[in-house]
C-alpha atoms as a PDB file:
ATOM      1  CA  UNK A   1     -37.264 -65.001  27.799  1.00  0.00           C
ATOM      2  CA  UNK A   2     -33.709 -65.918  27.099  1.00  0.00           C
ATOM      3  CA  UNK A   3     -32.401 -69.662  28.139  1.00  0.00           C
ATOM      4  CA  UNK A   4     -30.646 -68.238  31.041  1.00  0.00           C
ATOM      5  CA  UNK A   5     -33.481 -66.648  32.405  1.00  0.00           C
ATOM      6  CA  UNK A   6     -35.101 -69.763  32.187  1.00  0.00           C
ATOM      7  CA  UNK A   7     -32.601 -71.606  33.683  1.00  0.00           C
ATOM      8  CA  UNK A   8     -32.234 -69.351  36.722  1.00  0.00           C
ATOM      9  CA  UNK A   9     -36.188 -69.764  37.160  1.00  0.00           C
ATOM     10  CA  UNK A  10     -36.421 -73.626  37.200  1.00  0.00           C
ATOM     11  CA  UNK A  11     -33.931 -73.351  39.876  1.00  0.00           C
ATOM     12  CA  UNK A  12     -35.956 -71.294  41.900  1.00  0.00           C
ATOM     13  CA  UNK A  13     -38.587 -73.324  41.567  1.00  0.00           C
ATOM     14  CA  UNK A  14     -36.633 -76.310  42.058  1.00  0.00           C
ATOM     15  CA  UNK A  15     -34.835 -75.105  45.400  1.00  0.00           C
ATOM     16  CA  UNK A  16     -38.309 -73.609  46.787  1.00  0.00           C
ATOM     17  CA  UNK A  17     -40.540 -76.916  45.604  1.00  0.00           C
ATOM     18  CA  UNK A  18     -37.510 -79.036  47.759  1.00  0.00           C
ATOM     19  CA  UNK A  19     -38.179 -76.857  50.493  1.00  0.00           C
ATOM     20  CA  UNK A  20     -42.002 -77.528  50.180  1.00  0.00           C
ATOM     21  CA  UNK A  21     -41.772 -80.928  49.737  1.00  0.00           C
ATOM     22  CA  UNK A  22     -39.495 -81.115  53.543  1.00  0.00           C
ATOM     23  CA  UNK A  23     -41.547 -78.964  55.697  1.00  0.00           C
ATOM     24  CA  UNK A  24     -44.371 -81.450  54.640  1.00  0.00           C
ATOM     25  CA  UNK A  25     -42.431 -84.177  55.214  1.00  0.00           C
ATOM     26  CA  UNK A  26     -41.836 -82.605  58.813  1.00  0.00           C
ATOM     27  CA  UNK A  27     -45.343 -81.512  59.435  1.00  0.00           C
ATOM     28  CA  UNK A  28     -47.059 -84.790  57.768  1.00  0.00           C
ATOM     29  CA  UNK A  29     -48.661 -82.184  55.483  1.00  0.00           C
ATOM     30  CA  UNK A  30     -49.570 -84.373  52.249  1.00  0.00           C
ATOM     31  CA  UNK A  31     -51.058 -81.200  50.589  1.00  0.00           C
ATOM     32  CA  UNK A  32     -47.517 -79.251  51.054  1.00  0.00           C
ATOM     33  CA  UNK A  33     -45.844 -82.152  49.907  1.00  0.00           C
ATOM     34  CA  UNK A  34     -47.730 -82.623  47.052  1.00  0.00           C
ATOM     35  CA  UNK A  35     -47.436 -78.916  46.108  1.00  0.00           C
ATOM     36  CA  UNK A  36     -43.398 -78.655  46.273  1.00  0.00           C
ATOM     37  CA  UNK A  37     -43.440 -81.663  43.871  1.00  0.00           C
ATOM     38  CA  UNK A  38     -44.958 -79.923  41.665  1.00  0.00           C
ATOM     39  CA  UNK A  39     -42.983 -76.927  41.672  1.00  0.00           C
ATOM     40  CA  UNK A  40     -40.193 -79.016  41.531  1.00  0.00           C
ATOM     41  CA  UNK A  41     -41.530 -80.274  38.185  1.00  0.00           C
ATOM     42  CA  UNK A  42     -42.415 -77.218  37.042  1.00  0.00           C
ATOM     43  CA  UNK A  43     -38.599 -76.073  37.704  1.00  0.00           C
ATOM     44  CA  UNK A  44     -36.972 -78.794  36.214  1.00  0.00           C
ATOM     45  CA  UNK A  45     -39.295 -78.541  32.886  1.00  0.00           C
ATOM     46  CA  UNK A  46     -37.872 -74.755  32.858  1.00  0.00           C
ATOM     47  CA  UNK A  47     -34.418 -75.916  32.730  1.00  0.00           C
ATOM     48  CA  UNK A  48     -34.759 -77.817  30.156  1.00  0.00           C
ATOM     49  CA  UNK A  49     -36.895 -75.322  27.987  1.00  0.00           C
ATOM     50  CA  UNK A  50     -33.659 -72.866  28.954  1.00  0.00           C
ATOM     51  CA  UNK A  51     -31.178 -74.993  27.743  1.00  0.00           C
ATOM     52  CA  UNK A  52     -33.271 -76.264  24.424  1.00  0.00           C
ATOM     53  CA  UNK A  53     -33.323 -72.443  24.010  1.00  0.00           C
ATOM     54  CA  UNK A  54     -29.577 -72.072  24.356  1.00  0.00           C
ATOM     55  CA  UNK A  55     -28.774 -74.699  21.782  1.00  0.00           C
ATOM     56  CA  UNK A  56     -30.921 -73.701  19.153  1.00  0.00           C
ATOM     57  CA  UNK A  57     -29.217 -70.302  19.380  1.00  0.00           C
ATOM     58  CA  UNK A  58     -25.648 -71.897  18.769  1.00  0.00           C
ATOM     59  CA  UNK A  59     -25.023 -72.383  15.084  1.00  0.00           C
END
């Protein structure tokens, strides 16, 4: 996968874990909450693997 593709990803997964983490916070659902965290994490450690991928490319 290419550092943009990466990028786009961990937003995804950034946008969709926020989303999680609200409608538990609306529905007092721990579990759901707990879950978009995650995803959240899991989106944010993509970006960063896209844009260590995009500098090692420069020269």
């Amino acid at each position: 996968m290419s550092g943009t593709t990466d990028k786009a990803k961990g937003l995804a997964n950034e946008a969709v874990g926020n989303i999680k983490q609200g409608v538990g916070k609306v529905t007092d659902n721990d579990k759901l909450r707990a879950e978009g965290k995650a995803q959240e994490l899991k989106g944010e450690a993509q970006q960063i693997k896209g844009n260590v991928k995009d500098a090692l490319k420069k020269p």
